[in-house]
PDB file of N, CA and C in Angstrom:
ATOM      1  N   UNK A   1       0.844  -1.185   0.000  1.00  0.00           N
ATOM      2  CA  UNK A   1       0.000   0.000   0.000  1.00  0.00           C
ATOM      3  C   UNK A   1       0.881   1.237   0.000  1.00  0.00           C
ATOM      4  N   UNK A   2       0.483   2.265  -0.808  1.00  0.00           N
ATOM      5  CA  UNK A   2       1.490   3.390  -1.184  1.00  0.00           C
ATOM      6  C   UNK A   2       0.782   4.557  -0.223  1.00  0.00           C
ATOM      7  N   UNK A   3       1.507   5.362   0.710  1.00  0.00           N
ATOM      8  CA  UNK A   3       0.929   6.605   0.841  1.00  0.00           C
ATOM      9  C   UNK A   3       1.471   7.670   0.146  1.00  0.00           C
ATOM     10  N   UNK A   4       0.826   8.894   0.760  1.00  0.00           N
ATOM     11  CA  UNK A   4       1.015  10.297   0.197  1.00  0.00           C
ATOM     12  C   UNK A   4       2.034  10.982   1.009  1.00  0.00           C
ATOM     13  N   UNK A   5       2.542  11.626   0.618  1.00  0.00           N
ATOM     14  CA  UNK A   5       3.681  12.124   1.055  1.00  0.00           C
ATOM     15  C   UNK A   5       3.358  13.802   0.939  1.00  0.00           C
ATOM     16  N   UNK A   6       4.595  14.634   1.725  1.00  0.00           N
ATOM     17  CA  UNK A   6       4.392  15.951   1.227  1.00  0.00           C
ATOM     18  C   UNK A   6       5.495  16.400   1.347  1.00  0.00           C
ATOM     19  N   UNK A   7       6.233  17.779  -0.122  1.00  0.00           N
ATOM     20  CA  UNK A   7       7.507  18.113   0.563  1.00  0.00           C
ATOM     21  C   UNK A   7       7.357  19.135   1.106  1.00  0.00           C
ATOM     22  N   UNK A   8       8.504  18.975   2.295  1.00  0.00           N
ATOM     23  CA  UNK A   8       9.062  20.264   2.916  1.00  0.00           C
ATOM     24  C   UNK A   8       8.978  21.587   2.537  1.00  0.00           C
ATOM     25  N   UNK A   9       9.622  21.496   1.303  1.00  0.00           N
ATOM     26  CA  UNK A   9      10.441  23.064   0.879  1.00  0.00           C
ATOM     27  C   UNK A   9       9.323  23.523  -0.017  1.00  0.00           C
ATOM     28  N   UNK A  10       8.929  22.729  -1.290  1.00  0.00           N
ATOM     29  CA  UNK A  10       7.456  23.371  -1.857  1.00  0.00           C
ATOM     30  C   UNK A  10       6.004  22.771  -1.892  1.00  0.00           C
ATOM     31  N   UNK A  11       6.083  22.483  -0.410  1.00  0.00           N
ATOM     32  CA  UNK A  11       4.747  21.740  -0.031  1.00  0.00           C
ATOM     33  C   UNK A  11       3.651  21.052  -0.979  1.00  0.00           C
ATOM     34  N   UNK A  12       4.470  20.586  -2.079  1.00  0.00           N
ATOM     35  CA  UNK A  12       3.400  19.881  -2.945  1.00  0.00           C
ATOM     36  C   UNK A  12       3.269  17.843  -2.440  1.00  0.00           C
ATOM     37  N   UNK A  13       2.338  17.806  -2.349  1.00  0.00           N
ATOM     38  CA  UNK A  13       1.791  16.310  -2.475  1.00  0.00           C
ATOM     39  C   UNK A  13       2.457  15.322  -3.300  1.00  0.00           C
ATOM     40  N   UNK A  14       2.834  14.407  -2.839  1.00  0.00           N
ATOM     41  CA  UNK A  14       3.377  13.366  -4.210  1.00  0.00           C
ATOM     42  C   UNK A  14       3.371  12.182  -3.308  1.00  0.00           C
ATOM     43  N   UNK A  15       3.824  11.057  -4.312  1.00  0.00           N
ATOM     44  CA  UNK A  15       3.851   9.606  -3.739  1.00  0.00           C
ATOM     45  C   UNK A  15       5.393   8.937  -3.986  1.00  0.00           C
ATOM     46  N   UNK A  16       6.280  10.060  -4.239  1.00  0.00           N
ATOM     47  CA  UNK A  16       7.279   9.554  -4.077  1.00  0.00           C
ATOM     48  C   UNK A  16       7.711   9.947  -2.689  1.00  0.00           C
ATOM     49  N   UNK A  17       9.126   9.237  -2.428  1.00  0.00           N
ATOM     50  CA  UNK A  17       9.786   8.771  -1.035  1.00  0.00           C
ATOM     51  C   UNK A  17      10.951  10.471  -1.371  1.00  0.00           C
ATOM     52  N   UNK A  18      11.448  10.933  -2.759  1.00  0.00           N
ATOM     53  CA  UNK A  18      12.051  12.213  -2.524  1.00  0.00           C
ATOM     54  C   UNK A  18      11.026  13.055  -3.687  1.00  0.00           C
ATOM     55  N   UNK A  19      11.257  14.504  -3.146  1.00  0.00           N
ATOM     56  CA  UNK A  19      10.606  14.995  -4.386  1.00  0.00           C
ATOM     57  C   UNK A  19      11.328  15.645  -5.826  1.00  0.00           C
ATOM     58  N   UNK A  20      10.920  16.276  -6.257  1.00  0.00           N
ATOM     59  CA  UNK A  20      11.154  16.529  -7.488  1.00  0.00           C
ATOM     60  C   UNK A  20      12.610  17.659  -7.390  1.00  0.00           C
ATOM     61  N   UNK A  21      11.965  18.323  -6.172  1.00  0.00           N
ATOM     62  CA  UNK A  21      12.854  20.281  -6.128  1.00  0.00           C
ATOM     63  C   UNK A  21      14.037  19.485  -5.338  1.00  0.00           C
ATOM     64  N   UNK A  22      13.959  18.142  -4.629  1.00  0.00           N
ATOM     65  CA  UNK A  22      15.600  17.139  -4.112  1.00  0.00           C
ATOM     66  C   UNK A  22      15.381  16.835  -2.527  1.00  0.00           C
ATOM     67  N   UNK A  23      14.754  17.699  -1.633  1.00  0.00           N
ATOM     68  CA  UNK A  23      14.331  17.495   0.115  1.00  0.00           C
ATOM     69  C   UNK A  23      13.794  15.948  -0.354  1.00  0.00           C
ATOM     70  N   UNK A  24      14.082  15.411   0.902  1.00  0.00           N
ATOM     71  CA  UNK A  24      13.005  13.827   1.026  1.00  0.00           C
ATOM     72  C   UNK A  24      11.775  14.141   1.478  1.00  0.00           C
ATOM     73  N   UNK A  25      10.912  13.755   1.001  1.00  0.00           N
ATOM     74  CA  UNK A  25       9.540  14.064   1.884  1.00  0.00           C
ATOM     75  C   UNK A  25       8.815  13.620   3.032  1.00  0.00           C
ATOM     76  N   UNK A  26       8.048  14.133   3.860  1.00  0.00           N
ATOM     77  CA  UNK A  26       7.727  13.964   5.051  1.00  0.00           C
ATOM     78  C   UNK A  26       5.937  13.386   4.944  1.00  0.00           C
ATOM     79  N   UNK A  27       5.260  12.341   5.539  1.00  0.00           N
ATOM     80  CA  UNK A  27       4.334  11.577   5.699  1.00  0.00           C
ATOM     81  C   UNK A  27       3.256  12.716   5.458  1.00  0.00           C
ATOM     82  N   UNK A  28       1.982  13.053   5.365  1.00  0.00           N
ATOM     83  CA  UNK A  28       1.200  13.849   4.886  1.00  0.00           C
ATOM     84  C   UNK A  28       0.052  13.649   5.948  1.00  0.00           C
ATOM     85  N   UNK A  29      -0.035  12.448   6.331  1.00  0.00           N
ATOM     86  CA  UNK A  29      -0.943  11.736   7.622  1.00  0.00           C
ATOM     87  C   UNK A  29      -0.989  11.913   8.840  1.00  0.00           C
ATOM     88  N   UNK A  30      -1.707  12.983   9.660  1.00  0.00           N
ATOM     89  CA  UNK A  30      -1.597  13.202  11.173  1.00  0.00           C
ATOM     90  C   UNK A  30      -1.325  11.908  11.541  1.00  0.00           C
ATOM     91  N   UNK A  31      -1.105  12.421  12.960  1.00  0.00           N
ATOM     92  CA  UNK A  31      -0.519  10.657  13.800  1.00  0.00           C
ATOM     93  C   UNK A  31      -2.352  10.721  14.525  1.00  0.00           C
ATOM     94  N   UNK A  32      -2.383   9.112  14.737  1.00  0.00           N
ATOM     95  CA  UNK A  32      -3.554   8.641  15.135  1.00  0.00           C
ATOM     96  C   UNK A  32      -4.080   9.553  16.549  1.00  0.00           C
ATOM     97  N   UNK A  33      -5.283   9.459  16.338  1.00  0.00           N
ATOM     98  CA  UNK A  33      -6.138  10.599  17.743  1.00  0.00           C
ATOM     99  C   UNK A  33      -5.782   9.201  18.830  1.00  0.00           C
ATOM    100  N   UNK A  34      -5.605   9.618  19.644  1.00  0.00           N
ATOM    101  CA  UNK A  34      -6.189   8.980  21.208  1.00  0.00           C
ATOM    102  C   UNK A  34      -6.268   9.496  22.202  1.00  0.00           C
ATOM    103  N   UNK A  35      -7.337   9.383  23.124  1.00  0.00           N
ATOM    104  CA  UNK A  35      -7.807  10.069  24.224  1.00  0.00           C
ATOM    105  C   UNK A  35      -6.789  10.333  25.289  1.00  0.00           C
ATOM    106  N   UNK A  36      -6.116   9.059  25.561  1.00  0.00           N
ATOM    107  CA  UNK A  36      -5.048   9.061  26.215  1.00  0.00           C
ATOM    108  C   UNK A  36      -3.618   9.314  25.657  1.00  0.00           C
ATOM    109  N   UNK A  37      -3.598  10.273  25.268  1.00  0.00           N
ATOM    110  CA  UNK A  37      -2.351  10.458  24.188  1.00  0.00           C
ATOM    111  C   UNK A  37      -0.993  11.125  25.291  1.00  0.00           C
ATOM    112  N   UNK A  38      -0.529  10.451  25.618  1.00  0.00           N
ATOM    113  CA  UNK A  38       0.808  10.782  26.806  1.00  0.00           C
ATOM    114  C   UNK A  38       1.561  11.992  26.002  1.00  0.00           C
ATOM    115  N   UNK A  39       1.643  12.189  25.118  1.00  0.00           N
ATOM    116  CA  UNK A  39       2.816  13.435  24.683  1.00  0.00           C
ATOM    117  C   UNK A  39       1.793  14.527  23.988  1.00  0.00           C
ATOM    118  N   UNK A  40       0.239  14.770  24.131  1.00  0.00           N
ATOM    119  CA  UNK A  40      -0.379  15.649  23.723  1.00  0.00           C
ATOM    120  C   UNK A  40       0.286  17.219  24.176  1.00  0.00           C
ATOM    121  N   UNK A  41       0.603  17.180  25.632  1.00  0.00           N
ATOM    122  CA  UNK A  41       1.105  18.841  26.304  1.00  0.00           C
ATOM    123  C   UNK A  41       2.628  19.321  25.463  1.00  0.00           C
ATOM    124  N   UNK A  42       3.512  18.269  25.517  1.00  0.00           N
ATOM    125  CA  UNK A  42       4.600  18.588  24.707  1.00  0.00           C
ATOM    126  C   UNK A  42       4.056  19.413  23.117  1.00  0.00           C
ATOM    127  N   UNK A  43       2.897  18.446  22.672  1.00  0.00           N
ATOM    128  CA  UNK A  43       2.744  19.059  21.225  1.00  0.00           C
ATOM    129  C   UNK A  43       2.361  19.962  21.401  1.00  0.00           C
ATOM    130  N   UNK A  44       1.640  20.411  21.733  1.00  0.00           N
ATOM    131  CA  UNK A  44       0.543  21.689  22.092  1.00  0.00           C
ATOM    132  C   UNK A  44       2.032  23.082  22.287  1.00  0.00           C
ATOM    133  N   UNK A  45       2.779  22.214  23.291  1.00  0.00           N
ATOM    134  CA  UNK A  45       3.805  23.501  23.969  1.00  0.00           C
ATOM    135  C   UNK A  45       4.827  23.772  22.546  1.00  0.00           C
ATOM    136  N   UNK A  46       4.983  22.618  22.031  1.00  0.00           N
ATOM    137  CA  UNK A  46       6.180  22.977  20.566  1.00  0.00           C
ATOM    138  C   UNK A  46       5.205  23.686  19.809  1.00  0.00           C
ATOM    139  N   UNK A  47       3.761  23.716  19.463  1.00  0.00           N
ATOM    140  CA  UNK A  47       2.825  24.452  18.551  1.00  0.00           C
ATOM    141  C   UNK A  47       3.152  25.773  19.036  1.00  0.00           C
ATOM    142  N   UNK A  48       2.845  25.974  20.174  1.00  0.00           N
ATOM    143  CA  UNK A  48       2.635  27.588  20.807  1.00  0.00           C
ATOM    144  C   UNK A  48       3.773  28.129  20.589  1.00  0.00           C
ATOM    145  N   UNK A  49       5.515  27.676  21.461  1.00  0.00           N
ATOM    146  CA  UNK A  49       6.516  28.030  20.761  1.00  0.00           C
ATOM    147  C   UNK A  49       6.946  28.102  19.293  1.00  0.00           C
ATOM    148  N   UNK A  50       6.448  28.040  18.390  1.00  0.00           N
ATOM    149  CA  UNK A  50       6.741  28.020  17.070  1.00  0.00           C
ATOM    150  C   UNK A  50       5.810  29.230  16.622  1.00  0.00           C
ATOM    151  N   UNK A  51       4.821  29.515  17.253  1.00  0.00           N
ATOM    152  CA  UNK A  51       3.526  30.552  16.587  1.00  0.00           C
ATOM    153  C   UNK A  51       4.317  31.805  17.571  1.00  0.00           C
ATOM    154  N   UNK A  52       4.734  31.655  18.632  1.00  0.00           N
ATOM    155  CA  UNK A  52       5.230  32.743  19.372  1.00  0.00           C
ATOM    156  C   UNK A  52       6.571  33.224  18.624  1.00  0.00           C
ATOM    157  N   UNK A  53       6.819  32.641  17.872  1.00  0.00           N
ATOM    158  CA  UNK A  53       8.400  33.354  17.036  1.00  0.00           C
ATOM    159  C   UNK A  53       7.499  33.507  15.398  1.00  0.00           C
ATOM    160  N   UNK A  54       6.852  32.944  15.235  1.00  0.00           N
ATOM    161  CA  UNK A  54       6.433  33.533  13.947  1.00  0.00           C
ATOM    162  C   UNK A  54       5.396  35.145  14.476  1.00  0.00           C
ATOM    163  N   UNK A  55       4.661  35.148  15.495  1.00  0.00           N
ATOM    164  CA  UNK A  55       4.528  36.896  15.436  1.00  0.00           C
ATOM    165  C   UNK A  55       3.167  35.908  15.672  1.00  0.00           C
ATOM    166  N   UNK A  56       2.380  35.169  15.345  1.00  0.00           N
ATOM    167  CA  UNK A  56       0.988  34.433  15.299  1.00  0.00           C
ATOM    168  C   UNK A  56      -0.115  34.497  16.627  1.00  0.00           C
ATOM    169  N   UNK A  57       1.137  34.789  18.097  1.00  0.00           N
ATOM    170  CA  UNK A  57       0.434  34.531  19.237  1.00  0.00           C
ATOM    171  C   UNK A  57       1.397  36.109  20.369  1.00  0.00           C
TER     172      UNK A  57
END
């Protein structure tokens, strides 16, 4: 079974493993929901730090 992929650098969609512009591409598929998700606060805290240097928050 093939997934979708996406690149990095010009965020286009593809189903190859590198893309076209040369970056390897990165999975396109959130990671699975779960209620009990042990590393949800970490994500949340790397989201907020990343929006706090882009000017966002």
């Amino acid at each position: 079974m093939r997934h979708i992929f996406k690149c990095p650098k010009c965020e286009r969609y593809t189903m190859q493993e590198k893309c076209a512009c040369g970056p390897a591409t990165e999975t396109a598929k959130p990671a699975k929901f779960s209620p009990e998700d042990k590393y949800s606060i970490y994500r949340r805290k790397a989201k907020e730090d990343a929006r706090k240097k882009e000017g966002l928050i």
